[in-house]
C-alpha atoms as a PDB file:
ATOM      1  CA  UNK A   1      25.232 -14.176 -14.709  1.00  0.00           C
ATOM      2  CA  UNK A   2      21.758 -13.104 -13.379  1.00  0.00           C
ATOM      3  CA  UNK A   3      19.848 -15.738 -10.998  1.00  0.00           C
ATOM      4  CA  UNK A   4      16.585 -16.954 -12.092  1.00  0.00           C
ATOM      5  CA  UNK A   5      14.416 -14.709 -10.188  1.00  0.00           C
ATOM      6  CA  UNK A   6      16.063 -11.637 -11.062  1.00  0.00           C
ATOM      7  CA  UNK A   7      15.592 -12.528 -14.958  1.00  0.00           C
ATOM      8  CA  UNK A   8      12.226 -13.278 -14.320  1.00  0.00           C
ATOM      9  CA  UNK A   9      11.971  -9.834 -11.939  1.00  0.00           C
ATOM     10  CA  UNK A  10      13.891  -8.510 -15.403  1.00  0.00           C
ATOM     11  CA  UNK A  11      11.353  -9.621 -18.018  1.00  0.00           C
ATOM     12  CA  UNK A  12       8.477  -8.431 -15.804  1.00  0.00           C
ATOM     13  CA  UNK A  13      10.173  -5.158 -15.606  1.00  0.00           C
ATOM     14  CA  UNK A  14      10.394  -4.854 -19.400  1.00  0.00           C
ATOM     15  CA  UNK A  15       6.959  -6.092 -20.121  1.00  0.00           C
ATOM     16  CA  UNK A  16       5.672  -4.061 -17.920  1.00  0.00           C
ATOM     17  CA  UNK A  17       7.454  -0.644 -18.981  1.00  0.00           C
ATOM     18  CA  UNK A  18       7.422  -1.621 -22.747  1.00  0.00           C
ATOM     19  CA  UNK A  19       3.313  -1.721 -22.285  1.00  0.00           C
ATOM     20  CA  UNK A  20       3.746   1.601 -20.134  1.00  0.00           C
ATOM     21  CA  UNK A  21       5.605   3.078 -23.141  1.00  0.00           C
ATOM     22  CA  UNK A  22       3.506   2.238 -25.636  1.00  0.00           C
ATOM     23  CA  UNK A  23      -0.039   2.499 -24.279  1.00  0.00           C
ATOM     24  CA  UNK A  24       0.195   5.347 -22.106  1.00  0.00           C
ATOM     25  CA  UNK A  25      -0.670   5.723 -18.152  1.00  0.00           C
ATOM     26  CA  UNK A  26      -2.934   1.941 -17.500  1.00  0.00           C
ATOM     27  CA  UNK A  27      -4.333   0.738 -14.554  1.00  0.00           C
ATOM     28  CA  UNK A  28      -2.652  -2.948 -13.276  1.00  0.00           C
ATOM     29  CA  UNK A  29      -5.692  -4.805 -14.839  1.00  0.00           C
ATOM     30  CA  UNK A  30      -4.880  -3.281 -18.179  1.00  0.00           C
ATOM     31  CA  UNK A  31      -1.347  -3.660 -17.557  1.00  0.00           C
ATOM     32  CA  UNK A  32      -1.562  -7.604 -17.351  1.00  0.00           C
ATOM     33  CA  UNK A  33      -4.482  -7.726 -20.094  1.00  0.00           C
ATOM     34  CA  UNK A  34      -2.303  -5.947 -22.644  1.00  0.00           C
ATOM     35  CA  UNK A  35       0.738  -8.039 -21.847  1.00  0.00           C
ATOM     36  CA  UNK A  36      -1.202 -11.161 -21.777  1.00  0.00           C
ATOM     37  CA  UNK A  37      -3.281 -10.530 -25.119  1.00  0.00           C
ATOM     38  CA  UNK A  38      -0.544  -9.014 -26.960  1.00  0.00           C
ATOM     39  CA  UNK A  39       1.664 -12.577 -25.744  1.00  0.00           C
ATOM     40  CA  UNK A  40      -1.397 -14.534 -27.738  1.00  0.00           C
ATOM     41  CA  UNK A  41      -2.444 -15.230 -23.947  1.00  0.00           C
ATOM     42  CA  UNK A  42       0.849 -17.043 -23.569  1.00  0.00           C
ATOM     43  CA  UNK A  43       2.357 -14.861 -20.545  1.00  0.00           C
ATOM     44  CA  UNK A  44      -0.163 -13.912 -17.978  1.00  0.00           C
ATOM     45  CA  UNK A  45       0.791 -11.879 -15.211  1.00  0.00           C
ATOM     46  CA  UNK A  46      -0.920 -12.935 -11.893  1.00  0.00           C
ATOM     47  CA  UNK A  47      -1.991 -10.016  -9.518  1.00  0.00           C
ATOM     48  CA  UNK A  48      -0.088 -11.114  -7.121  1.00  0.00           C
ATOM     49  CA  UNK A  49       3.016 -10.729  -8.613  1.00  0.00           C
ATOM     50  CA  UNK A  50       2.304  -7.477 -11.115  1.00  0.00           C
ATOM     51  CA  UNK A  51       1.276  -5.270  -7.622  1.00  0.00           C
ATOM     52  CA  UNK A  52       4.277  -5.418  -5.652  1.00  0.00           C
ATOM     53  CA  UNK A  53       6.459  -5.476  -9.255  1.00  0.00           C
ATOM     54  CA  UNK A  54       4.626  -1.569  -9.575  1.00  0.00           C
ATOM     55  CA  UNK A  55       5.033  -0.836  -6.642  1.00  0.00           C
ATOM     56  CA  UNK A  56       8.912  -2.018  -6.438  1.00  0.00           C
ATOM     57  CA  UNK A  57       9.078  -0.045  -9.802  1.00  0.00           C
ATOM     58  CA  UNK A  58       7.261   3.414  -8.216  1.00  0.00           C
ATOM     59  CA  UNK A  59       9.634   3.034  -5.418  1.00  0.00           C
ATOM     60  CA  UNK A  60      12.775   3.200  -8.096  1.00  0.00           C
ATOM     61  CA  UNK A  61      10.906   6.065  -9.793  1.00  0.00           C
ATOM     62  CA  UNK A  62      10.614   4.545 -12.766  1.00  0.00           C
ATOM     63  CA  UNK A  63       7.038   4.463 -12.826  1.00  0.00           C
ATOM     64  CA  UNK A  64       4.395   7.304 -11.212  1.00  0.00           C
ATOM     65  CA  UNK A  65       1.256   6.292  -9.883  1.00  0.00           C
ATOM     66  CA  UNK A  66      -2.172   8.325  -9.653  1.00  0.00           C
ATOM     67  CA  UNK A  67      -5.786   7.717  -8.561  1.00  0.00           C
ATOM     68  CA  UNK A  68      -8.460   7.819 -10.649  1.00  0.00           C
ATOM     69  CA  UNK A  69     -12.389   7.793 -10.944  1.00  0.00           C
ATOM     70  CA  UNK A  70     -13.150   5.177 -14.783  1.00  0.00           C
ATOM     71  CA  UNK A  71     -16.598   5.465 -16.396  1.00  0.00           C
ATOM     72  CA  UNK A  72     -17.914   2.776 -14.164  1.00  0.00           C
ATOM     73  CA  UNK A  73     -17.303   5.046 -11.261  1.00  0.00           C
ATOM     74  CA  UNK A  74     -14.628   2.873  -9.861  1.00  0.00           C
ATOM     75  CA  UNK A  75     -11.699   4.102  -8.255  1.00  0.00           C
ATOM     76  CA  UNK A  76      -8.069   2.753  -9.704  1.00  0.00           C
ATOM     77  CA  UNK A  77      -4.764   3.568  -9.214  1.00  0.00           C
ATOM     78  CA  UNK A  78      -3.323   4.555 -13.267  1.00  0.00           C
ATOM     79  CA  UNK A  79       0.519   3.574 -13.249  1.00  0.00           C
ATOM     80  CA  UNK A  80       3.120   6.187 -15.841  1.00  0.00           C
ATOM     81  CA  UNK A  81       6.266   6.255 -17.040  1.00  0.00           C
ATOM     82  CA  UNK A  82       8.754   8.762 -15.799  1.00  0.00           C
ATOM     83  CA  UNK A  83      11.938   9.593 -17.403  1.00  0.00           C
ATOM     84  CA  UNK A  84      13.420   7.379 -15.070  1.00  0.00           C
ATOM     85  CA  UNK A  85      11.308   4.435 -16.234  1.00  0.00           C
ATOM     86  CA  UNK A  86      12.086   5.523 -20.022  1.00  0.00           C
ATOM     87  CA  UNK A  87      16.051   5.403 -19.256  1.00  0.00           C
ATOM     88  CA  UNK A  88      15.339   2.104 -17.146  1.00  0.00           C
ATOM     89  CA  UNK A  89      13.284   0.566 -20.377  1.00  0.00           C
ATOM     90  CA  UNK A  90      16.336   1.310 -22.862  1.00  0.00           C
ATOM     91  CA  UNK A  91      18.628  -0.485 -20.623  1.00  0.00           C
ATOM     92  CA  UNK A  92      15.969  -3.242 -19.976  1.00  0.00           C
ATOM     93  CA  UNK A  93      15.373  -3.816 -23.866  1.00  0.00           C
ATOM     94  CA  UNK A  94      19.852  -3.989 -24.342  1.00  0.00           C
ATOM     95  CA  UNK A  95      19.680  -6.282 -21.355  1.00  0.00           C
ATOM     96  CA  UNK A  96      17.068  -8.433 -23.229  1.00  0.00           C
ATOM     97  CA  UNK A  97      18.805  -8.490 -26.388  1.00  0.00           C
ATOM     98  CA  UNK A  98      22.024  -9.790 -25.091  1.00  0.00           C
ATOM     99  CA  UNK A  99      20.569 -12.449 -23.258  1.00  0.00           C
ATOM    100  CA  UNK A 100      18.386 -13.977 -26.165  1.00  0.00           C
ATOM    101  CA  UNK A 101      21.048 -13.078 -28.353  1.00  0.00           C
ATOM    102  CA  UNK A 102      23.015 -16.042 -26.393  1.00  0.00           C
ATOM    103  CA  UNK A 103      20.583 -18.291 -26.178  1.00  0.00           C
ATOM    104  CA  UNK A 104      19.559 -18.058 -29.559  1.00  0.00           C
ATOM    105  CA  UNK A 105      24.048 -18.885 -30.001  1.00  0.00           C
ATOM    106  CA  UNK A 106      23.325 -21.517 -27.702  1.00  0.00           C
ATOM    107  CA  UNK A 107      21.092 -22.983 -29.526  1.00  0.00           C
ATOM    108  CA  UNK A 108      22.314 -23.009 -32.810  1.00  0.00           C
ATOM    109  CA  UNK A 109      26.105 -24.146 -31.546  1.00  0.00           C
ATOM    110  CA  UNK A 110      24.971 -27.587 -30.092  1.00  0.00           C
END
């Protein structure tokens, strides 16, 4: 069994490459807006924990990072998938559906 801060590390990891996947190359800000709207503004991902969760994921390869200049002239950092990532989401969405698979047993048994 997992310890708690490597499910939550887990479940970050998913969110976050699940939005990647879906949305395209984002910037963090539009990383933890998407994930937080798309939760009904139920899971909110504080700056201070999304940042070193990219960067933890760039270091793995599982995401690629690039600058950018947005409309407002403003420069961000945009975060992508890489076939790394892609391989590491698949796993990450099994992973997920085990786990709440047993709770959900859990649940229902007692």
């Amino acid at each position: 069994m997992t310890r708690p801060n490597e499910a939550l590390l887990g479940a970050l990891d998913l969110l976050v490459l699940r939005t990647l996947s879906s949305r395209g190359a984002l910037h963090g800000y539009a990383i933890a807006s998407t994930i937080q709207q798309a939760s009904g503004d139920t899971l909110r991902v504080e700056e201070g924990t999304l940042y070193p969760a990219l960067h933890r994921m760039e270091k793995s390869r599982w995401v690629r990072a690039t600058w950018r200049v947005t409309e407002s002239n403003r420069r961000v950092r945009n975060y992508a998938l890489t076939a790394a990532g892609r391989l590491r989401l698949e796993d990450a969405e099994s992973q997920w559906a085990r786990v709440t698979d047993g709770v959900a047993r859990v649940l229902k048994f007692l």
